[in-house]
PDB file of N, CA and C in Angstrom:
ATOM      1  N   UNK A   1       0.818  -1.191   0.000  1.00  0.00           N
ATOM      2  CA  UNK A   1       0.000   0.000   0.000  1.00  0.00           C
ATOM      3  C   UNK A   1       0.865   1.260   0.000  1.00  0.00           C
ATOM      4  N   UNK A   2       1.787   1.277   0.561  1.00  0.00           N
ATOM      5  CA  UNK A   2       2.972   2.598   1.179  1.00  0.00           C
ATOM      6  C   UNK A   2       3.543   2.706  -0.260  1.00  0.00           C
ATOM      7  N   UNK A   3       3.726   1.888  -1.325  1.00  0.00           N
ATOM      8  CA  UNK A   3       4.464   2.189  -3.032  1.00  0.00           C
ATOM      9  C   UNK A   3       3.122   3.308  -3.496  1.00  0.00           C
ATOM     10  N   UNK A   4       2.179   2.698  -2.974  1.00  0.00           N
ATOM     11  CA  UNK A   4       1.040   4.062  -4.374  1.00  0.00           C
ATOM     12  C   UNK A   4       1.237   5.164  -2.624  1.00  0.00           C
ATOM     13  N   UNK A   5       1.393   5.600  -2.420  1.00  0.00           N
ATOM     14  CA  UNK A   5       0.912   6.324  -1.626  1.00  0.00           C
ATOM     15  C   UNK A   5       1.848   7.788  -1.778  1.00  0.00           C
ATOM     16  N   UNK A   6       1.884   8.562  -1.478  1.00  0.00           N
ATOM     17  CA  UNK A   6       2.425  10.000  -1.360  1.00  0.00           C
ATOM     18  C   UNK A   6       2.961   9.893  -0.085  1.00  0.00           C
ATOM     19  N   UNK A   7       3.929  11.033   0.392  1.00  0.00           N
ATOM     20  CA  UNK A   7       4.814  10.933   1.169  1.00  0.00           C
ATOM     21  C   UNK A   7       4.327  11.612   2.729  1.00  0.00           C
ATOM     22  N   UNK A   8       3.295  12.541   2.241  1.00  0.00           N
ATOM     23  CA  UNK A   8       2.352  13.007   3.405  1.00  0.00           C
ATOM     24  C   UNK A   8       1.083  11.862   3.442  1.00  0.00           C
ATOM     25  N   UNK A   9       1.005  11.034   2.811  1.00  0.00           N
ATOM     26  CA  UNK A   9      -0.338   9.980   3.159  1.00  0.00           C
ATOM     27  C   UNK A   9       0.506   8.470   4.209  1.00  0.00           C
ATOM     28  N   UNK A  10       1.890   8.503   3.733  1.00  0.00           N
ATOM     29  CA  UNK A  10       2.535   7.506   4.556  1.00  0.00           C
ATOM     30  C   UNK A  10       2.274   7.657   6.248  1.00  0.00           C
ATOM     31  N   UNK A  11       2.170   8.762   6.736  1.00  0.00           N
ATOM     32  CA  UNK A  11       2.001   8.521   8.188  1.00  0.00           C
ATOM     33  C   UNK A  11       0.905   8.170   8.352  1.00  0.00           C
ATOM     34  N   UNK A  12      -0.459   8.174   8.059  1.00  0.00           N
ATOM     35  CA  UNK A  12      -2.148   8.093   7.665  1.00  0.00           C
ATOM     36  C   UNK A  12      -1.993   6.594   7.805  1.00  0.00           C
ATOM     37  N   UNK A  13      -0.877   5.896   6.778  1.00  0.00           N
ATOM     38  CA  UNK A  13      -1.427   4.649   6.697  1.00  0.00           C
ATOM     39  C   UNK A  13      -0.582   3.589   7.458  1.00  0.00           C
ATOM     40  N   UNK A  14       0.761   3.955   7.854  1.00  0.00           N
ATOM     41  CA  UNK A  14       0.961   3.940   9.134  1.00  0.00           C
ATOM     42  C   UNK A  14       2.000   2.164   8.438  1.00  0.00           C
ATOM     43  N   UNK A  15       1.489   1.578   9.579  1.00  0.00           N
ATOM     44  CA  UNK A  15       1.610  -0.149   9.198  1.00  0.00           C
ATOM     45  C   UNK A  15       0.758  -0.924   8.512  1.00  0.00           C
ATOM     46  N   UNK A  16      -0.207  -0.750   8.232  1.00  0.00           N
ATOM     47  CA  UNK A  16      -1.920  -0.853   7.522  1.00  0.00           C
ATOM     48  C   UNK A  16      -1.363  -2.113   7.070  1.00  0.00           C
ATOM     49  N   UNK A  17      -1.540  -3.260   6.914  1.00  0.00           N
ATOM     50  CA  UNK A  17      -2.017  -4.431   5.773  1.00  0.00           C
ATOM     51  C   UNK A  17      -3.145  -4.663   4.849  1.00  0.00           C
ATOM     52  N   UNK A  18      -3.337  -5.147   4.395  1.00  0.00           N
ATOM     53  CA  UNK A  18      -4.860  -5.452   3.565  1.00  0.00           C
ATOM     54  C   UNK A  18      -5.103  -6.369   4.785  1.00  0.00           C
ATOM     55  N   UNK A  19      -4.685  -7.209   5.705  1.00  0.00           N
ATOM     56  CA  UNK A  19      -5.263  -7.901   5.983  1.00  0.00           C
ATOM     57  C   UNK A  19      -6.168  -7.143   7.218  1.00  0.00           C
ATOM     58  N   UNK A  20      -5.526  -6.411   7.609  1.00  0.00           N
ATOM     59  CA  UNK A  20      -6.081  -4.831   8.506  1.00  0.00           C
ATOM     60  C   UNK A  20      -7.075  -4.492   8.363  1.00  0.00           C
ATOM     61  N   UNK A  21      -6.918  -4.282   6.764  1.00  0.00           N
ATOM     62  CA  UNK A  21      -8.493  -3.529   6.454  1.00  0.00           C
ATOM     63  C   UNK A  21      -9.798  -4.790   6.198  1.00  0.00           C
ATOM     64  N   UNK A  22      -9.433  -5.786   6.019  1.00  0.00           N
ATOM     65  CA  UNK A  22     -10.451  -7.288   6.224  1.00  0.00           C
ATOM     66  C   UNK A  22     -10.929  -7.160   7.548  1.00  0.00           C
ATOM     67  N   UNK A  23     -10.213  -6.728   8.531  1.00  0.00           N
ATOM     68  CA  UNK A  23     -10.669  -6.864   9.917  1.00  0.00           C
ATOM     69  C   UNK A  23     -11.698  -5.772  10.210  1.00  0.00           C
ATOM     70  N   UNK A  24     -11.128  -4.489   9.670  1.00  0.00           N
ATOM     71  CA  UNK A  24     -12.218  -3.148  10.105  1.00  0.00           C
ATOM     72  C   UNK A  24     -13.192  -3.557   8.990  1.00  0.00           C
ATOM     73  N   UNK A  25     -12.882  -3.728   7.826  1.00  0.00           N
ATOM     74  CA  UNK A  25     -14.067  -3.947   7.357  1.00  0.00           C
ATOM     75  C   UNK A  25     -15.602  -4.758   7.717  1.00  0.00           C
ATOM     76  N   UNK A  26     -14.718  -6.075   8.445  1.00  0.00           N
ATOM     77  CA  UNK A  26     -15.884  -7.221   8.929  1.00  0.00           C
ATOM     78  C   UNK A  26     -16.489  -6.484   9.982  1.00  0.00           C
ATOM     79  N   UNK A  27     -15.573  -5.674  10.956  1.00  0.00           N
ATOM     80  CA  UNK A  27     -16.372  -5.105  12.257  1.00  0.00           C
ATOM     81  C   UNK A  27     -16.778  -4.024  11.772  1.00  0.00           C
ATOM     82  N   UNK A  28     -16.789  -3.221  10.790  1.00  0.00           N
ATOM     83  CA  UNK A  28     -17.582  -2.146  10.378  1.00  0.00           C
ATOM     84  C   UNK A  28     -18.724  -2.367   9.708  1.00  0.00           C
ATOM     85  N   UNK A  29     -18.771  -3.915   8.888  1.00  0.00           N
ATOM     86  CA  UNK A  29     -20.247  -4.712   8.539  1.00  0.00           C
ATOM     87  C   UNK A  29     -21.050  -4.733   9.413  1.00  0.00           C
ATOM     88  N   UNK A  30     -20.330  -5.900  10.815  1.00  0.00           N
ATOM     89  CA  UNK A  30     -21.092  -6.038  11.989  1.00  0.00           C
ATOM     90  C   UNK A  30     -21.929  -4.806  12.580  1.00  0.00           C
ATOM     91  N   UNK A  31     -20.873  -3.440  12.560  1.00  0.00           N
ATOM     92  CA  UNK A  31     -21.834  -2.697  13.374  1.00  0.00           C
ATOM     93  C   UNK A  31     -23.097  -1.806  12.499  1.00  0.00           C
ATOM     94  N   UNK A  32     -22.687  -2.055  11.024  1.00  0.00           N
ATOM     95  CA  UNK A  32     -24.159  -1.553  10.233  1.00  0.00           C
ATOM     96  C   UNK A  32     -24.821  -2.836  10.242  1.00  0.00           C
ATOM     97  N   UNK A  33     -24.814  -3.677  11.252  1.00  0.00           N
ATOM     98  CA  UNK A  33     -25.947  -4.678  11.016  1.00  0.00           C
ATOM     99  C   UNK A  33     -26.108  -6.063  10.243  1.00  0.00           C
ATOM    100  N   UNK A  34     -25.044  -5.871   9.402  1.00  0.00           N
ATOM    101  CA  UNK A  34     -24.591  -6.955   8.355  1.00  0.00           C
ATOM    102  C   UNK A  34     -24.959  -8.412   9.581  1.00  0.00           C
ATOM    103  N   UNK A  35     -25.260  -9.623   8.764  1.00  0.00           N
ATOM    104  CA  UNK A  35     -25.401 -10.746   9.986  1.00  0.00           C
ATOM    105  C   UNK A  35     -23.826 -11.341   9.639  1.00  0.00           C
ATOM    106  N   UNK A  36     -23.452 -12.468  10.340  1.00  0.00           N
ATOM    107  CA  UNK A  36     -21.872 -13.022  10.251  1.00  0.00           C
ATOM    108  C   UNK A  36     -22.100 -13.875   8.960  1.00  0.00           C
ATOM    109  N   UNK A  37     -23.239 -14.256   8.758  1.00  0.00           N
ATOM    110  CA  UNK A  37     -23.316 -15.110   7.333  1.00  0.00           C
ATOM    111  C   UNK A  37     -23.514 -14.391   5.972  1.00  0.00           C
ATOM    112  N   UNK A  38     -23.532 -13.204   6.089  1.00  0.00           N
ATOM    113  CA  UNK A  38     -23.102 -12.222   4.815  1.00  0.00           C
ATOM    114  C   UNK A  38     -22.129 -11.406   5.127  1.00  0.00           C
ATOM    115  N   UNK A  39     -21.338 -10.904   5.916  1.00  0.00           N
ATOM    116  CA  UNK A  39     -19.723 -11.010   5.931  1.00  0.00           C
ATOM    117  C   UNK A  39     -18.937 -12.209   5.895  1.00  0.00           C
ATOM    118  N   UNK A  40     -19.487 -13.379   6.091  1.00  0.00           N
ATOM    119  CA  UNK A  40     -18.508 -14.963   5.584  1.00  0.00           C
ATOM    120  C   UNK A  40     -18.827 -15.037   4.084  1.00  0.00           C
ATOM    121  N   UNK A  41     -19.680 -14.419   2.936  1.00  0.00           N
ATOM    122  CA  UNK A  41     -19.736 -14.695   1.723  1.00  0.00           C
ATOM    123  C   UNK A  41     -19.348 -13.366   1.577  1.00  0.00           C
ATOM    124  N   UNK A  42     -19.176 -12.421   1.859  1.00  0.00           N
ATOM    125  CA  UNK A  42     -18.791 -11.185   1.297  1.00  0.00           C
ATOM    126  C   UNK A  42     -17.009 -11.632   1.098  1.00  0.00           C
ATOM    127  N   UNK A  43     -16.553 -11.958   2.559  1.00  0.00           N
ATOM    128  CA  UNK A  43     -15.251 -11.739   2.885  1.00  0.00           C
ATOM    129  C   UNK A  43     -14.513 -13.633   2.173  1.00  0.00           C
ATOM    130  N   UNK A  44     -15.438 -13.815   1.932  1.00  0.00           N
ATOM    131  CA  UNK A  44     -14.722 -15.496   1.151  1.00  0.00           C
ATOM    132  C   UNK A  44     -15.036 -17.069   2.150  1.00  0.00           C
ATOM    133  N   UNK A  45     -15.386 -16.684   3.285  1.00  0.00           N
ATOM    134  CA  UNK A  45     -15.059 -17.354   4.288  1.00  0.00           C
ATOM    135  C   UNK A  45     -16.615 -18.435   3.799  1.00  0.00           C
ATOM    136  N   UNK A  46     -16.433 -19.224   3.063  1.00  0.00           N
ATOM    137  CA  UNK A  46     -17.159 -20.258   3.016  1.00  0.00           C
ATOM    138  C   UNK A  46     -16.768 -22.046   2.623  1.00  0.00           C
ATOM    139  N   UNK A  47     -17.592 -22.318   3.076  1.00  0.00           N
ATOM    140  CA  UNK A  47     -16.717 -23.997   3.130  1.00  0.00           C
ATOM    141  C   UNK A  47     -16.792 -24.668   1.918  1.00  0.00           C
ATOM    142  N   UNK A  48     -16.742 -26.301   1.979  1.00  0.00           N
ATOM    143  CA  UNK A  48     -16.133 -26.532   0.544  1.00  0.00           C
ATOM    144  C   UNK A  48     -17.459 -26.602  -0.143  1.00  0.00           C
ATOM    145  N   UNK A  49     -19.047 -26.873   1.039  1.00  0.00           N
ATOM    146  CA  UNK A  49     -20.307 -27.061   0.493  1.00  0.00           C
ATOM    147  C   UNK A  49     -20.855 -25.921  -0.124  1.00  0.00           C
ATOM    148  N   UNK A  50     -19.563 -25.251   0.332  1.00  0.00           N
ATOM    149  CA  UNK A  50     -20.482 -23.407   0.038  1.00  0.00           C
ATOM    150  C   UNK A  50     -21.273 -22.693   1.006  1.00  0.00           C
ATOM    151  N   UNK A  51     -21.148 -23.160   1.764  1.00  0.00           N
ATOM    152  CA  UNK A  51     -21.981 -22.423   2.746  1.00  0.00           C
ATOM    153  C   UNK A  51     -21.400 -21.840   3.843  1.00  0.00           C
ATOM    154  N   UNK A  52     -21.713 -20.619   4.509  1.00  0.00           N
ATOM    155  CA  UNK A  52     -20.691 -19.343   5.150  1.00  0.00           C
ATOM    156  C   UNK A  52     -19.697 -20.141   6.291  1.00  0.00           C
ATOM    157  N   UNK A  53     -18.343 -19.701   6.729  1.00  0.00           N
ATOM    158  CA  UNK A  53     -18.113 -20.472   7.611  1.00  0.00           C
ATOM    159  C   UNK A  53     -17.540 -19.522   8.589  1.00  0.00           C
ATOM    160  N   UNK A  54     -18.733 -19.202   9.516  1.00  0.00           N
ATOM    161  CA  UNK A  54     -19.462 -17.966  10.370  1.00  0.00           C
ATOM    162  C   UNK A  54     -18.028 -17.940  11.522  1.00  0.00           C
ATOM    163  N   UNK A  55     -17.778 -19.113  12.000  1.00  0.00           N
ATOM    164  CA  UNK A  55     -16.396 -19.399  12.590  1.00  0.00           C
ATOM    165  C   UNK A  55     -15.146 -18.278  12.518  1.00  0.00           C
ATOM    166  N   UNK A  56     -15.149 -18.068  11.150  1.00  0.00           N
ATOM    167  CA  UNK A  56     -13.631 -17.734  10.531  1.00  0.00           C
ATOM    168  C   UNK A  56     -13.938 -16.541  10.889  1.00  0.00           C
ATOM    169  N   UNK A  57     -15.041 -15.643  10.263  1.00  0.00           N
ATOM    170  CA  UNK A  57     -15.555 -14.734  10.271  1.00  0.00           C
ATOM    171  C   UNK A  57     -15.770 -13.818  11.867  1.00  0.00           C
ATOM    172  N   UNK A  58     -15.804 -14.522  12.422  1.00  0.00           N
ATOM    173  CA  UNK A  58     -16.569 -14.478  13.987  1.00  0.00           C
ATOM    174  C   UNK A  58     -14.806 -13.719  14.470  1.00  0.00           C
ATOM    175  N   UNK A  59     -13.860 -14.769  14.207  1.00  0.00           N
ATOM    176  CA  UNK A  59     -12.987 -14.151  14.947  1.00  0.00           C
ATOM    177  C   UNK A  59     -12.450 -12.548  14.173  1.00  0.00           C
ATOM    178  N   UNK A  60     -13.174 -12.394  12.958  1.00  0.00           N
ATOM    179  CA  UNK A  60     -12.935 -11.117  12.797  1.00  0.00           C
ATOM    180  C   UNK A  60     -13.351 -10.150  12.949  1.00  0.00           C
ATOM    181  N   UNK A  61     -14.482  -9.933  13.877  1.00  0.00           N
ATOM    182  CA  UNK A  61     -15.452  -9.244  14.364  1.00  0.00           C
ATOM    183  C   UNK A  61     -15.248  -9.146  16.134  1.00  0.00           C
ATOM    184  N   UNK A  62     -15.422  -8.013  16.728  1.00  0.00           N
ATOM    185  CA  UNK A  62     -15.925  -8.006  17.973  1.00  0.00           C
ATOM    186  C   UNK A  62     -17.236  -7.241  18.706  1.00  0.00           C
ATOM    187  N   UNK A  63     -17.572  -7.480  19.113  1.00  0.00           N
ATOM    188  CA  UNK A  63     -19.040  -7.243  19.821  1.00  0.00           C
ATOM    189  C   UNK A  63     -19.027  -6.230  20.853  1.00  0.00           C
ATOM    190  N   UNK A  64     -18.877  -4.809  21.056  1.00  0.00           N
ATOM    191  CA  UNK A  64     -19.021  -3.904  22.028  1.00  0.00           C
ATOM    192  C   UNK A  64     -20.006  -4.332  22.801  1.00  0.00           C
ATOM    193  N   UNK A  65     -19.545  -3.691  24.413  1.00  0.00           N
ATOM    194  CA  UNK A  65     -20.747  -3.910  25.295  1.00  0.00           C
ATOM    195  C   UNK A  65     -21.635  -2.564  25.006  1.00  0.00           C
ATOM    196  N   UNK A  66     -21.609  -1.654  24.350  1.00  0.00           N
ATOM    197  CA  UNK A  66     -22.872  -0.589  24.095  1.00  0.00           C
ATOM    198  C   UNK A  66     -23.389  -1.785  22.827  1.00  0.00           C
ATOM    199  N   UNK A  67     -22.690  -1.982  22.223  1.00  0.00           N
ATOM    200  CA  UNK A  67     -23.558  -2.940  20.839  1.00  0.00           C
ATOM    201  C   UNK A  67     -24.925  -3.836  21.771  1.00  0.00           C
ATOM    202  N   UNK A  68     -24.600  -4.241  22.782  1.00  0.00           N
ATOM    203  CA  UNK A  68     -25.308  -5.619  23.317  1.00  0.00           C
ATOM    204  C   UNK A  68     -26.740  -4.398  24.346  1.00  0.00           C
ATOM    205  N   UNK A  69     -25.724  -3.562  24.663  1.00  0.00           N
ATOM    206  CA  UNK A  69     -26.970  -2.981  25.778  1.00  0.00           C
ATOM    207  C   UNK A  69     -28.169  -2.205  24.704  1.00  0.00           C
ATOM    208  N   UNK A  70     -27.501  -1.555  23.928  1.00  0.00           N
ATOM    209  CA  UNK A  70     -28.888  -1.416  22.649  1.00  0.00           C
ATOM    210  C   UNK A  70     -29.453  -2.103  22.223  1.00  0.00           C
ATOM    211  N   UNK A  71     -29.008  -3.551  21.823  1.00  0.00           N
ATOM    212  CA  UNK A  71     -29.239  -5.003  21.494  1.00  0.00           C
ATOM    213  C   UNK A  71     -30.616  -5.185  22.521  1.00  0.00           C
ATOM    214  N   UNK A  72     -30.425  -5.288  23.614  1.00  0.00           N
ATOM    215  CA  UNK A  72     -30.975  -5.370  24.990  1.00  0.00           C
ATOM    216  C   UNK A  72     -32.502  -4.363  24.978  1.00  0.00           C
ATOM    217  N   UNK A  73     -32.503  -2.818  24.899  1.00  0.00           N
ATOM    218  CA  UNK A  73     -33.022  -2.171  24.809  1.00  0.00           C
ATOM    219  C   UNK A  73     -34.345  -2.254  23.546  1.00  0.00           C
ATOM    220  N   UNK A  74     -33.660  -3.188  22.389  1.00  0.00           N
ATOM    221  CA  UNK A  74     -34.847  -3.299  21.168  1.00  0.00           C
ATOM    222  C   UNK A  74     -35.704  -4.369  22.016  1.00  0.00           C
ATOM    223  N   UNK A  75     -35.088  -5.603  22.754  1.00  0.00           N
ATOM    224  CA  UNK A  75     -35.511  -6.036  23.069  1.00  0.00           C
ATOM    225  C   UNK A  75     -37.305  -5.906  24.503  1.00  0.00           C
ATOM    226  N   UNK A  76     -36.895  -5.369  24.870  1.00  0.00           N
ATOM    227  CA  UNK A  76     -37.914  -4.538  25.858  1.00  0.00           C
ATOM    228  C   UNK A  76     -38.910  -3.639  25.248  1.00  0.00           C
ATOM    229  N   UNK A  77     -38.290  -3.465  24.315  1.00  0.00           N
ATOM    230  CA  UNK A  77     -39.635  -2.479  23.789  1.00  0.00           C
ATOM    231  C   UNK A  77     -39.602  -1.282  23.859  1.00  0.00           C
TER     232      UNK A  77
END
């Protein structure tokens, strides 16, 4: 990423990997709502039957405790 980049964008992107941005991406799905079985077909993560493999996916995601207490709150009504 740091070869295309300009010399004032190098501090911005810091250490960045692609594999970096797989990670914010999956937890930036998660928190617009995306379910883990359309970030496992978005992000590749499916098995040999084809079908999502929510597992792989899961560890690329994390779950805030405000995520769960709003979670909580739809719930009640």
């Amino acid at each position: 990423m740091r070869s295309r980049a300009t010399r004032d964008e190098w501090e911005l992107i810091g250490d960045a990997t692609f594999h970096d941005l797989r990670h914010n991406f999956a937890h930036w799905a998660r928190e617009a709502g995306w379910r883990l079985e359309e970030g496992a077909y978005y992000l590749g993560h499916v098995t040999r039957k084809g079908t999502p493999d929510i597992s792989t996916t899961a560890r690329y995601t994390q779950v805030s405790r405000e995520d769960v207490k709003e979670k909580l709150k739809d719930l009640r009504g």
